[in-house]
PDB file of N, CA and C in Angstrom:
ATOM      1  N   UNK A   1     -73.779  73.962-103.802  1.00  0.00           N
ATOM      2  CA  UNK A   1     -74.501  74.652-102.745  1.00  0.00           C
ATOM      3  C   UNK A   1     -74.245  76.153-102.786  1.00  0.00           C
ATOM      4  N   UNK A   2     -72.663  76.330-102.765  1.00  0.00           N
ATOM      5  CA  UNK A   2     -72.651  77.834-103.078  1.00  0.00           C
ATOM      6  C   UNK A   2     -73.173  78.387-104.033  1.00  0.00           C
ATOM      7  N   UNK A   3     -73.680  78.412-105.287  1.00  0.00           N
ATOM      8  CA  UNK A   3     -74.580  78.693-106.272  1.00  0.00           C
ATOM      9  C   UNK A   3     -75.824  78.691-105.918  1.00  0.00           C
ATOM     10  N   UNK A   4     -76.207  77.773-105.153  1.00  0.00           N
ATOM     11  CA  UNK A   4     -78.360  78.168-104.580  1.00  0.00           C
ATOM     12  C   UNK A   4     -77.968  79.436-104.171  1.00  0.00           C
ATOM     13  N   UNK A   5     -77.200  79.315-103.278  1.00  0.00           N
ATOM     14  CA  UNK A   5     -76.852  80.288-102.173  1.00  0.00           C
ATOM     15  C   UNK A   5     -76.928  81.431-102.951  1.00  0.00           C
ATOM     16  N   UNK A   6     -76.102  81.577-103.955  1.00  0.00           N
ATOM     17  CA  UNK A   6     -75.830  82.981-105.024  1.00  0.00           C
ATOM     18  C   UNK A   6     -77.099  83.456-105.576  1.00  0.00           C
ATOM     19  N   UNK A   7     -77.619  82.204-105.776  1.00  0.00           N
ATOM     20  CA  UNK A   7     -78.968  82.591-106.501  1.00  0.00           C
ATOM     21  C   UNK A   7     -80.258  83.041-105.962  1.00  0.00           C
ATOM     22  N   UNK A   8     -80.184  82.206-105.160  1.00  0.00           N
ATOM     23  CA  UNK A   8     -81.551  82.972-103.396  1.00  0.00           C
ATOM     24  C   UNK A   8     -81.055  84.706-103.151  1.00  0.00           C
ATOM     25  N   UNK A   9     -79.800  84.687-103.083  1.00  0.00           N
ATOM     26  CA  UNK A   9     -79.580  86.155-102.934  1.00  0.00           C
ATOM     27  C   UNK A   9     -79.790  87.232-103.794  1.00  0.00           C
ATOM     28  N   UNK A  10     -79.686  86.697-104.878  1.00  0.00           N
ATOM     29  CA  UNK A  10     -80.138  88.068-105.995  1.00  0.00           C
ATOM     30  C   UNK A  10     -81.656  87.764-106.320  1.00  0.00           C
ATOM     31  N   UNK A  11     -81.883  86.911-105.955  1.00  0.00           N
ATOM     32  CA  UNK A  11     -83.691  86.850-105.474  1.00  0.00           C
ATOM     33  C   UNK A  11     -84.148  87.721-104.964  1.00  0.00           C
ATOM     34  N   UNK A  12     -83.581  87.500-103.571  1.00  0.00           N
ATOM     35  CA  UNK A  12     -83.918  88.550-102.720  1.00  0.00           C
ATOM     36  C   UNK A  12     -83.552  89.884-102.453  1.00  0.00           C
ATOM     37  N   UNK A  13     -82.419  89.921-103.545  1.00  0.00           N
ATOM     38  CA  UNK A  13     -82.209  91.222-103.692  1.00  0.00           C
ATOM     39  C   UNK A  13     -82.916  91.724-104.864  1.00  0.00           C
ATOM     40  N   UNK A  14     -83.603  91.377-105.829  1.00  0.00           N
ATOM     41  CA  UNK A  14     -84.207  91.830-106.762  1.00  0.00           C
ATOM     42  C   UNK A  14     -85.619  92.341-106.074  1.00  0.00           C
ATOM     43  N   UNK A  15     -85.746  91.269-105.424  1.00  0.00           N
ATOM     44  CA  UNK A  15     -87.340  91.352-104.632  1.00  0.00           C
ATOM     45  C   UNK A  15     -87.157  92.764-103.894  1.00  0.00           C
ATOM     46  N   UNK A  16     -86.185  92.891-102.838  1.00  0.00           N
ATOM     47  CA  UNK A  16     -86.384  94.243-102.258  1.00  0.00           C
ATOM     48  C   UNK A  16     -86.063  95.596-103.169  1.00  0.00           C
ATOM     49  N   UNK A  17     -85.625  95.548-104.107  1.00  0.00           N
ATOM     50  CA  UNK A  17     -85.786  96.348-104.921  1.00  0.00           C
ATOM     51  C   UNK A  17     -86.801  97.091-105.892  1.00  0.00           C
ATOM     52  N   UNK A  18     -87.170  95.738-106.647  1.00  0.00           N
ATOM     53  CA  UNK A  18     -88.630  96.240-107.265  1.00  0.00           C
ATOM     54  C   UNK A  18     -89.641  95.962-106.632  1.00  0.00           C
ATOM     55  N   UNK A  19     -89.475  94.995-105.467  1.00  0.00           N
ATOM     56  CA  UNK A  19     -91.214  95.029-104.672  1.00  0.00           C
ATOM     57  C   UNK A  19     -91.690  94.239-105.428  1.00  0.00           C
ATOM     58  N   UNK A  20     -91.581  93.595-106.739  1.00  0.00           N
ATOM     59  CA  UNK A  20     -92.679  92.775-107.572  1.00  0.00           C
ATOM     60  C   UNK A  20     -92.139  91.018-107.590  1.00  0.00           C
ATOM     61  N   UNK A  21     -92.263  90.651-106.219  1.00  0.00           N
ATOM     62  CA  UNK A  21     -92.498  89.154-106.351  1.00  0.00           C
ATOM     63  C   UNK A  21     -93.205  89.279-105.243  1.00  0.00           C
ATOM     64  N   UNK A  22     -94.830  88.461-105.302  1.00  0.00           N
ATOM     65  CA  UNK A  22     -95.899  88.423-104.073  1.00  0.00           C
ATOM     66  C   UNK A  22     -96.339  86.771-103.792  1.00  0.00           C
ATOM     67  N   UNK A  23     -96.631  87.000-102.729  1.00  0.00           N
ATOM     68  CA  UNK A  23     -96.831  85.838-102.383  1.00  0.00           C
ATOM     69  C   UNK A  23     -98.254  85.254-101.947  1.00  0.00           C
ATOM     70  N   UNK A  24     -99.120  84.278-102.772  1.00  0.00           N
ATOM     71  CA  UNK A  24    -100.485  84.715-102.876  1.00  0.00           C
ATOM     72  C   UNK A  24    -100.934  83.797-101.549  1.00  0.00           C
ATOM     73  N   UNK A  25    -102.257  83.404-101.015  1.00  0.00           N
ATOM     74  CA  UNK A  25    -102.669  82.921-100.220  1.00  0.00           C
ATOM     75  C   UNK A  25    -102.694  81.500-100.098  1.00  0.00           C
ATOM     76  N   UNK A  26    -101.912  80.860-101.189  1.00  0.00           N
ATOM     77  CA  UNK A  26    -101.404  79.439-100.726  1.00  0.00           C
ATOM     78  C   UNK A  26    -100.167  79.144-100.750  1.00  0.00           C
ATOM     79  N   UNK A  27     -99.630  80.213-100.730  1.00  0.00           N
ATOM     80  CA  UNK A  27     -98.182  80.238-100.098  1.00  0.00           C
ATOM     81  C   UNK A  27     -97.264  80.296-101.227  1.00  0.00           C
ATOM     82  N   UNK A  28     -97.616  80.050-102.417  1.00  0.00           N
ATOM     83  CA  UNK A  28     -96.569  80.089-103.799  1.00  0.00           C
ATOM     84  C   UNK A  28     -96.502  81.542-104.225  1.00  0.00           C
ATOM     85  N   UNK A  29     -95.331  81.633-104.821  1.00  0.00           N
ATOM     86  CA  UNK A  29     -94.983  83.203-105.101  1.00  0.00           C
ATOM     87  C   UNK A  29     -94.937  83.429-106.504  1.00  0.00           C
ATOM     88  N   UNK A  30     -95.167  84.357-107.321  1.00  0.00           N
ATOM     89  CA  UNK A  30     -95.491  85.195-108.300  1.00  0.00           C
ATOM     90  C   UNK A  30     -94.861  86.576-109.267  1.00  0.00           C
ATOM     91  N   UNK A  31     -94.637  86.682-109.861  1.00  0.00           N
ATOM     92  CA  UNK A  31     -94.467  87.957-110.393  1.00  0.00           C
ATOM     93  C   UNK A  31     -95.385  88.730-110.344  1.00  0.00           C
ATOM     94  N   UNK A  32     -95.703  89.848-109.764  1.00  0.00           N
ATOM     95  CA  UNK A  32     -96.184  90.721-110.423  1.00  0.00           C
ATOM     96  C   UNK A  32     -96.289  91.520-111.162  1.00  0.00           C
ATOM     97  N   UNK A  33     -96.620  91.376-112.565  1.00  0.00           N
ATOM     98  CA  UNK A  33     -96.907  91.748-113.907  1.00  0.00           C
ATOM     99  C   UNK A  33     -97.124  93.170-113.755  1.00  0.00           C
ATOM    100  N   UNK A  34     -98.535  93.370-113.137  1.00  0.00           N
ATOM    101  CA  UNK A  34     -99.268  94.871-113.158  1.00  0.00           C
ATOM    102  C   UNK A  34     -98.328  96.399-112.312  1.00  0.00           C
ATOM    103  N   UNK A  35     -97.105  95.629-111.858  1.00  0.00           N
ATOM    104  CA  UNK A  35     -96.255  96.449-111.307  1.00  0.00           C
ATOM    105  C   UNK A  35     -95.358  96.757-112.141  1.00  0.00           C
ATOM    106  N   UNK A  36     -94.887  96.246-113.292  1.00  0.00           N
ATOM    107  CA  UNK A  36     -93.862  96.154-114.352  1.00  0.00           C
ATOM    108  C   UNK A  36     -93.922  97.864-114.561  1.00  0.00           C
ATOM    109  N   UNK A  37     -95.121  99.075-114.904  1.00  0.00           N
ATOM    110  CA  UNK A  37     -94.708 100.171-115.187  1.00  0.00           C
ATOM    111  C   UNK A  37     -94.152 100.709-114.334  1.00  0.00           C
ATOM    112  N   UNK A  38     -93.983 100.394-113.347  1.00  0.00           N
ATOM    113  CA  UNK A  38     -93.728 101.026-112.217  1.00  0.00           C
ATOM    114  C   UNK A  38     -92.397 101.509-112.224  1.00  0.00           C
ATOM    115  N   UNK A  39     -91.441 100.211-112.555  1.00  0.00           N
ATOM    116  CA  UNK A  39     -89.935 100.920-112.957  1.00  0.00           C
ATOM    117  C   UNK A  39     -89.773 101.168-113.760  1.00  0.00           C
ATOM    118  N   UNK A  40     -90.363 101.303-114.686  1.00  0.00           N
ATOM    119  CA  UNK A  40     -89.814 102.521-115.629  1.00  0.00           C
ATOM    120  C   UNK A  40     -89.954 104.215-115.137  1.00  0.00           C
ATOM    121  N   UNK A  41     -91.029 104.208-114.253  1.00  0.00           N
ATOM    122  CA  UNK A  41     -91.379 105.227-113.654  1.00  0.00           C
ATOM    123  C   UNK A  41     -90.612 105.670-112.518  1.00  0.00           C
ATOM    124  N   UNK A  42     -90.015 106.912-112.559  1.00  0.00           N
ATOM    125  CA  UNK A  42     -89.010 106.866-111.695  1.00  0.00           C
ATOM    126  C   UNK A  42     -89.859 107.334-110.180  1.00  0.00           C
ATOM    127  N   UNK A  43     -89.761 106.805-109.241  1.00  0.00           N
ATOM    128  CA  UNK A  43     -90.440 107.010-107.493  1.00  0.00           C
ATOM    129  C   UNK A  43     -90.367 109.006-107.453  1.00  0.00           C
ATOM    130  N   UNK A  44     -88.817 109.327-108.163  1.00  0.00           N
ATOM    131  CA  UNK A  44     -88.783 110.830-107.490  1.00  0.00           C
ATOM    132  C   UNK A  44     -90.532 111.587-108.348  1.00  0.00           C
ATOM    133  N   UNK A  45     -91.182 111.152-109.502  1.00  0.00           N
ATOM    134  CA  UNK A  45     -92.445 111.430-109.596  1.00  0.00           C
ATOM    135  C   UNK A  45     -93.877 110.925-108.656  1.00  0.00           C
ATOM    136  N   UNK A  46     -93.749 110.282-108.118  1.00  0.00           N
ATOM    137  CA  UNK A  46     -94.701 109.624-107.516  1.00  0.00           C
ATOM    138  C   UNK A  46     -94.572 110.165-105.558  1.00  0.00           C
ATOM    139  N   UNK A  47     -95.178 110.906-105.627  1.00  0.00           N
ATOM    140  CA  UNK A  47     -95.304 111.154-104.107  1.00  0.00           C
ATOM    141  C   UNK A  47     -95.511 110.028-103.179  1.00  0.00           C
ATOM    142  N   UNK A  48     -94.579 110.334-101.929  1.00  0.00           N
ATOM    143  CA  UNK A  48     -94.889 109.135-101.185  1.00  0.00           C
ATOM    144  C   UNK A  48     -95.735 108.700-100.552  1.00  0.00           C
ATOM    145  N   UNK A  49     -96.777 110.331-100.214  1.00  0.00           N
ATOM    146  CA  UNK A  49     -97.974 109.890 -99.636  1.00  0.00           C
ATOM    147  C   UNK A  49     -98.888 110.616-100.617  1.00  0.00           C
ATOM    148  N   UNK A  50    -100.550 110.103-100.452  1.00  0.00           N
ATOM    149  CA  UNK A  50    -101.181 110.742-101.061  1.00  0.00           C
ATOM    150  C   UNK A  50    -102.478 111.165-100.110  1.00  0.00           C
ATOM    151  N   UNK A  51    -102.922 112.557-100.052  1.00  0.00           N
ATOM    152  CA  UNK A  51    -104.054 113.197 -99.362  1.00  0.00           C
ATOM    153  C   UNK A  51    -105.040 112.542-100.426  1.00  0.00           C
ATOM    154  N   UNK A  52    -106.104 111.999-100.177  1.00  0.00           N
ATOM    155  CA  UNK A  52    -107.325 111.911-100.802  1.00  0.00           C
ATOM    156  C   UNK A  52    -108.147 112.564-100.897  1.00  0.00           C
ATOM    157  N   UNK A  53    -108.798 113.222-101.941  1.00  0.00           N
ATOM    158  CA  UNK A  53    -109.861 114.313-102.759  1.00  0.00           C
ATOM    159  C   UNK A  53    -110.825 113.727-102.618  1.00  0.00           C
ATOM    160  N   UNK A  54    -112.239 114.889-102.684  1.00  0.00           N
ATOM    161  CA  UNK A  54    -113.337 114.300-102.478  1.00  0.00           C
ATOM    162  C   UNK A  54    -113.470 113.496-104.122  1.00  0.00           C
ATOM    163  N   UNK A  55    -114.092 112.502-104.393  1.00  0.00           N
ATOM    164  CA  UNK A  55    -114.321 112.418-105.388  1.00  0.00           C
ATOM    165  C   UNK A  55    -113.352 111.037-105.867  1.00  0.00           C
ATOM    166  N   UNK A  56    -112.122 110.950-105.220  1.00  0.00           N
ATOM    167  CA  UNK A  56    -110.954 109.833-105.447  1.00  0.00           C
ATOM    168  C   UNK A  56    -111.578 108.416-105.107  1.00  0.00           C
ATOM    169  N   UNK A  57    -110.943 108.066-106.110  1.00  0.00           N
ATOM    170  CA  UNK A  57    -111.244 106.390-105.774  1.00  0.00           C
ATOM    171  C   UNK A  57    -109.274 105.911-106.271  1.00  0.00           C
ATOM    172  N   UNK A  58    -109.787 104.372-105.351  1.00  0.00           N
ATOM    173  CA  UNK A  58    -108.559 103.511-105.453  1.00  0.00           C
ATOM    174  C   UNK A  58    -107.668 103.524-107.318  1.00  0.00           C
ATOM    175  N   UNK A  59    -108.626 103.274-107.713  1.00  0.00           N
ATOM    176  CA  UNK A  59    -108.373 103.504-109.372  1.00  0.00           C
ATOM    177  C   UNK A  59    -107.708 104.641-109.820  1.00  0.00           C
ATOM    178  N   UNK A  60    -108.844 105.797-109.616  1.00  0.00           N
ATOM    179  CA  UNK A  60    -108.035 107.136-110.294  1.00  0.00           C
ATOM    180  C   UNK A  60    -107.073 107.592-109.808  1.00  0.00           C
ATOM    181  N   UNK A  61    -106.727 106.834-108.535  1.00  0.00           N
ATOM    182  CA  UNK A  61    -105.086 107.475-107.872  1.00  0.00           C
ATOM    183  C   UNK A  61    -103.583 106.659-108.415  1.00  0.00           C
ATOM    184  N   UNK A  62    -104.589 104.944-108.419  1.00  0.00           N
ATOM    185  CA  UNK A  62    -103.638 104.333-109.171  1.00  0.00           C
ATOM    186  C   UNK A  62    -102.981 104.565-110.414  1.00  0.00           C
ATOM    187  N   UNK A  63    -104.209 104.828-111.344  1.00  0.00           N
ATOM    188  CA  UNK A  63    -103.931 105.442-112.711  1.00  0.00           C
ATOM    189  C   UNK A  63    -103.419 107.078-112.929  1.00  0.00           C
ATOM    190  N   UNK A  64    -103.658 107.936-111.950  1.00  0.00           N
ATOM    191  CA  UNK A  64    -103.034 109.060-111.966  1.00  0.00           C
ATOM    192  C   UNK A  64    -101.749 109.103-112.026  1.00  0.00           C
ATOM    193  N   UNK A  65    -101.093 107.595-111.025  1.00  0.00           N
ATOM    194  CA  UNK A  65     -99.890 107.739-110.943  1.00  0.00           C
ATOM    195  C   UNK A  65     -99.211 106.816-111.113  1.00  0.00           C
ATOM    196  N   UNK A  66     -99.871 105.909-112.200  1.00  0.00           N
ATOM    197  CA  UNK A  66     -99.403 104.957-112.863  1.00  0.00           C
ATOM    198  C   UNK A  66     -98.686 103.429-112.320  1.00  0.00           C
ATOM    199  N   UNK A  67     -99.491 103.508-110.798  1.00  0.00           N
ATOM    200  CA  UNK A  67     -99.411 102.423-110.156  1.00  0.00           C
ATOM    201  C   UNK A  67    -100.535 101.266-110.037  1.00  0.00           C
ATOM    202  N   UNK A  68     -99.872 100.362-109.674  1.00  0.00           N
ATOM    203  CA  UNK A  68    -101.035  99.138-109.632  1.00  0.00           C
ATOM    204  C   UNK A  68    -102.121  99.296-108.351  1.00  0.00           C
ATOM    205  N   UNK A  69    -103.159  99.143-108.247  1.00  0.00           N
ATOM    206  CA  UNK A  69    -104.084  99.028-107.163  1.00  0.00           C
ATOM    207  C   UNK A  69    -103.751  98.393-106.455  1.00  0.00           C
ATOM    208  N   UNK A  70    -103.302  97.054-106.897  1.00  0.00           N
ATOM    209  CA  UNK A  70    -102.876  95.832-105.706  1.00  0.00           C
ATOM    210  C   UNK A  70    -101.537  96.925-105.040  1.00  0.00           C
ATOM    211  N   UNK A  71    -100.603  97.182-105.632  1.00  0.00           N
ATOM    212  CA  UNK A  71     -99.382  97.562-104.670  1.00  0.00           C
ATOM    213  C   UNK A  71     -99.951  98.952-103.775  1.00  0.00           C
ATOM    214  N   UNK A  72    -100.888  99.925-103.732  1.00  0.00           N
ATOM    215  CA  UNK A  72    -101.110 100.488-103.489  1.00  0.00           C
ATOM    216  C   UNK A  72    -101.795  99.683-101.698  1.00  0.00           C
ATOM    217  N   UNK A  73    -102.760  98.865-102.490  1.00  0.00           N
ATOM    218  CA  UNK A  73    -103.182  98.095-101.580  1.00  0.00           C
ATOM    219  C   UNK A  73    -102.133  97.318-100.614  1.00  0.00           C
ATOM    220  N   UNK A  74    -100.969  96.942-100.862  1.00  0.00           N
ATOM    221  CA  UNK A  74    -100.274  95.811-100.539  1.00  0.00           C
ATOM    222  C   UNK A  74     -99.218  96.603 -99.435  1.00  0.00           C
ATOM    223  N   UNK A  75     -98.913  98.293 -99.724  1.00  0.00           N
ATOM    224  CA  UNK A  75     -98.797  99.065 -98.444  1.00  0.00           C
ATOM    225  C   UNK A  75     -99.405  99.934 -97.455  1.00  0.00           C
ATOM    226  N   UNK A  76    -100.727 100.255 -98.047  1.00  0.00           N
ATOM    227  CA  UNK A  76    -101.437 100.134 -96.671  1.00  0.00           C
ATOM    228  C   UNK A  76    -102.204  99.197 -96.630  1.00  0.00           C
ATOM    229  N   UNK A  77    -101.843  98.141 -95.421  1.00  0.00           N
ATOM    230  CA  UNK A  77    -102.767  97.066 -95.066  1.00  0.00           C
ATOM    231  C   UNK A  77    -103.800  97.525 -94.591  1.00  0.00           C
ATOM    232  N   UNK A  78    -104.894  97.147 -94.632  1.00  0.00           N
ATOM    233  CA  UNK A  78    -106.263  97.005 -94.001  1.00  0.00           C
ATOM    234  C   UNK A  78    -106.882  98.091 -95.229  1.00  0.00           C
ATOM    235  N   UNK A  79    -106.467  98.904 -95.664  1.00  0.00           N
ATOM    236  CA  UNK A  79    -107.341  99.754 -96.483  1.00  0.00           C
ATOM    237  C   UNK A  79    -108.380  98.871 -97.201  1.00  0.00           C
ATOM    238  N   UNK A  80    -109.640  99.803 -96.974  1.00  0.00           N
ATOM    239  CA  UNK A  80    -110.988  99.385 -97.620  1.00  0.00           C
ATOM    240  C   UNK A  80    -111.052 100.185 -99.126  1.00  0.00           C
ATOM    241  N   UNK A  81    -110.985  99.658-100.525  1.00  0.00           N
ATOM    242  CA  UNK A  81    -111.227 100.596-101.272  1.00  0.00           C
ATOM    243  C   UNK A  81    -112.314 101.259-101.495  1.00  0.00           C
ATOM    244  N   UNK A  82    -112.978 100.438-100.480  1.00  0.00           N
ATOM    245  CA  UNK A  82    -114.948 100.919-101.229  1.00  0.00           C
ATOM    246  C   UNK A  82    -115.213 102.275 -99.384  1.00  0.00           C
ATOM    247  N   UNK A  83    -114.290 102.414 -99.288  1.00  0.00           N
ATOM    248  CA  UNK A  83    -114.560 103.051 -98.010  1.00  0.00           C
ATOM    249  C   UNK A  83    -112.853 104.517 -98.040  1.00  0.00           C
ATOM    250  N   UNK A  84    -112.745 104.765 -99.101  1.00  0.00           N
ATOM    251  CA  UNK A  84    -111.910 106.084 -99.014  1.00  0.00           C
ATOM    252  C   UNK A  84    -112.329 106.915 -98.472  1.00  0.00           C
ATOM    253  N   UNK A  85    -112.467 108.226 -97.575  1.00  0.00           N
ATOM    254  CA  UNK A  85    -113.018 109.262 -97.587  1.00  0.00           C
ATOM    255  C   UNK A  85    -111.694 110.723 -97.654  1.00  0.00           C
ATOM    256  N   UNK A  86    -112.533 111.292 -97.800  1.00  0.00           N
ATOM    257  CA  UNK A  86    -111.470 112.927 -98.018  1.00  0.00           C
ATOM    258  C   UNK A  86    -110.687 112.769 -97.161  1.00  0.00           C
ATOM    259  N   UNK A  87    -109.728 113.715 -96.999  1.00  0.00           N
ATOM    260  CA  UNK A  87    -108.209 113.420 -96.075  1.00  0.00           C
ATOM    261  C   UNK A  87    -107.772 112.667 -96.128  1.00  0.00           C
ATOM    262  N   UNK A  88    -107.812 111.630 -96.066  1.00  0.00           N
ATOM    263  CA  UNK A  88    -106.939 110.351 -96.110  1.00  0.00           C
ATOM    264  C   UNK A  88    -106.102 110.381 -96.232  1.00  0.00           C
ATOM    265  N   UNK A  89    -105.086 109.858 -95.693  1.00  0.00           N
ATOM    266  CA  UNK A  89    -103.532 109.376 -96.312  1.00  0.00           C
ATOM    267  C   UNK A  89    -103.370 108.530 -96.514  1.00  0.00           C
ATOM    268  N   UNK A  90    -102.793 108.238 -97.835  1.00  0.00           N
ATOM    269  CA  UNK A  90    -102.364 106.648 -98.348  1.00  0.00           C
ATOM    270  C   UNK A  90    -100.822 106.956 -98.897  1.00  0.00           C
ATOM    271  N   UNK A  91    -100.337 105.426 -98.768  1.00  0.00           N
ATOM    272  CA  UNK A  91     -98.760 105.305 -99.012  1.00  0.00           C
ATOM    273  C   UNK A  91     -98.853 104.971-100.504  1.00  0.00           C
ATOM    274  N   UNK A  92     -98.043 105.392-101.414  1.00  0.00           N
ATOM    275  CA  UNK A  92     -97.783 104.906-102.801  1.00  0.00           C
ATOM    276  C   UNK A  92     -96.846 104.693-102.519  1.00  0.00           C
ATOM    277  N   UNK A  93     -95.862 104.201-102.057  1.00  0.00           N
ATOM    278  CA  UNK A  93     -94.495 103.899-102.179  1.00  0.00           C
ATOM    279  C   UNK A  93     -93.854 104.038-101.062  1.00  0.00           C
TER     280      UNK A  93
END
């Protein structure tokens, strides 16, 4: 028992660390793959928020900064990608 125990914990400590285990809509959980560049990429490059440009989409911010769309998506909830407009603030991290 003490060993699950050991092992649930560096689960969950891995999880709050890299952010990349998700949990999809039938309740089973996942790696996320498309987040993998992410640590190699160190956060002090990646601003924590981002103002949105006329012209930005969900994509070219992801790929500007070498993040996944989904995680982009996955901290601000409710964001519409088909509905960005100028100013905006969005969380990368």
């Amino acid at each position: 028992m003490a060993l699950l125990a050991l092992i649930g914990t560096i689960v969950v400590v891995y999880v709050v660390i890299t952010g990349s285990l998700s949990i999809d809509d039938n309740g089973s959980s996942s790696s996320d793959s498309t987040d993998a560049t992410e640590i190699s990429k160190s956060k002090g490059d990646i601003p924590k928020k981002y103002t949105v440009a006329d012209g930005d989409t969900l994509g070219s911010i992801a790929e500007d900064y070498d993040i996944s769309i989904k995680r982009i998506e996955r901290l601000n909830k409710g964001l519409d990608p088909n509905t960005l407009t100028t100013g905006q603030v969005i969380i990368l991290h």
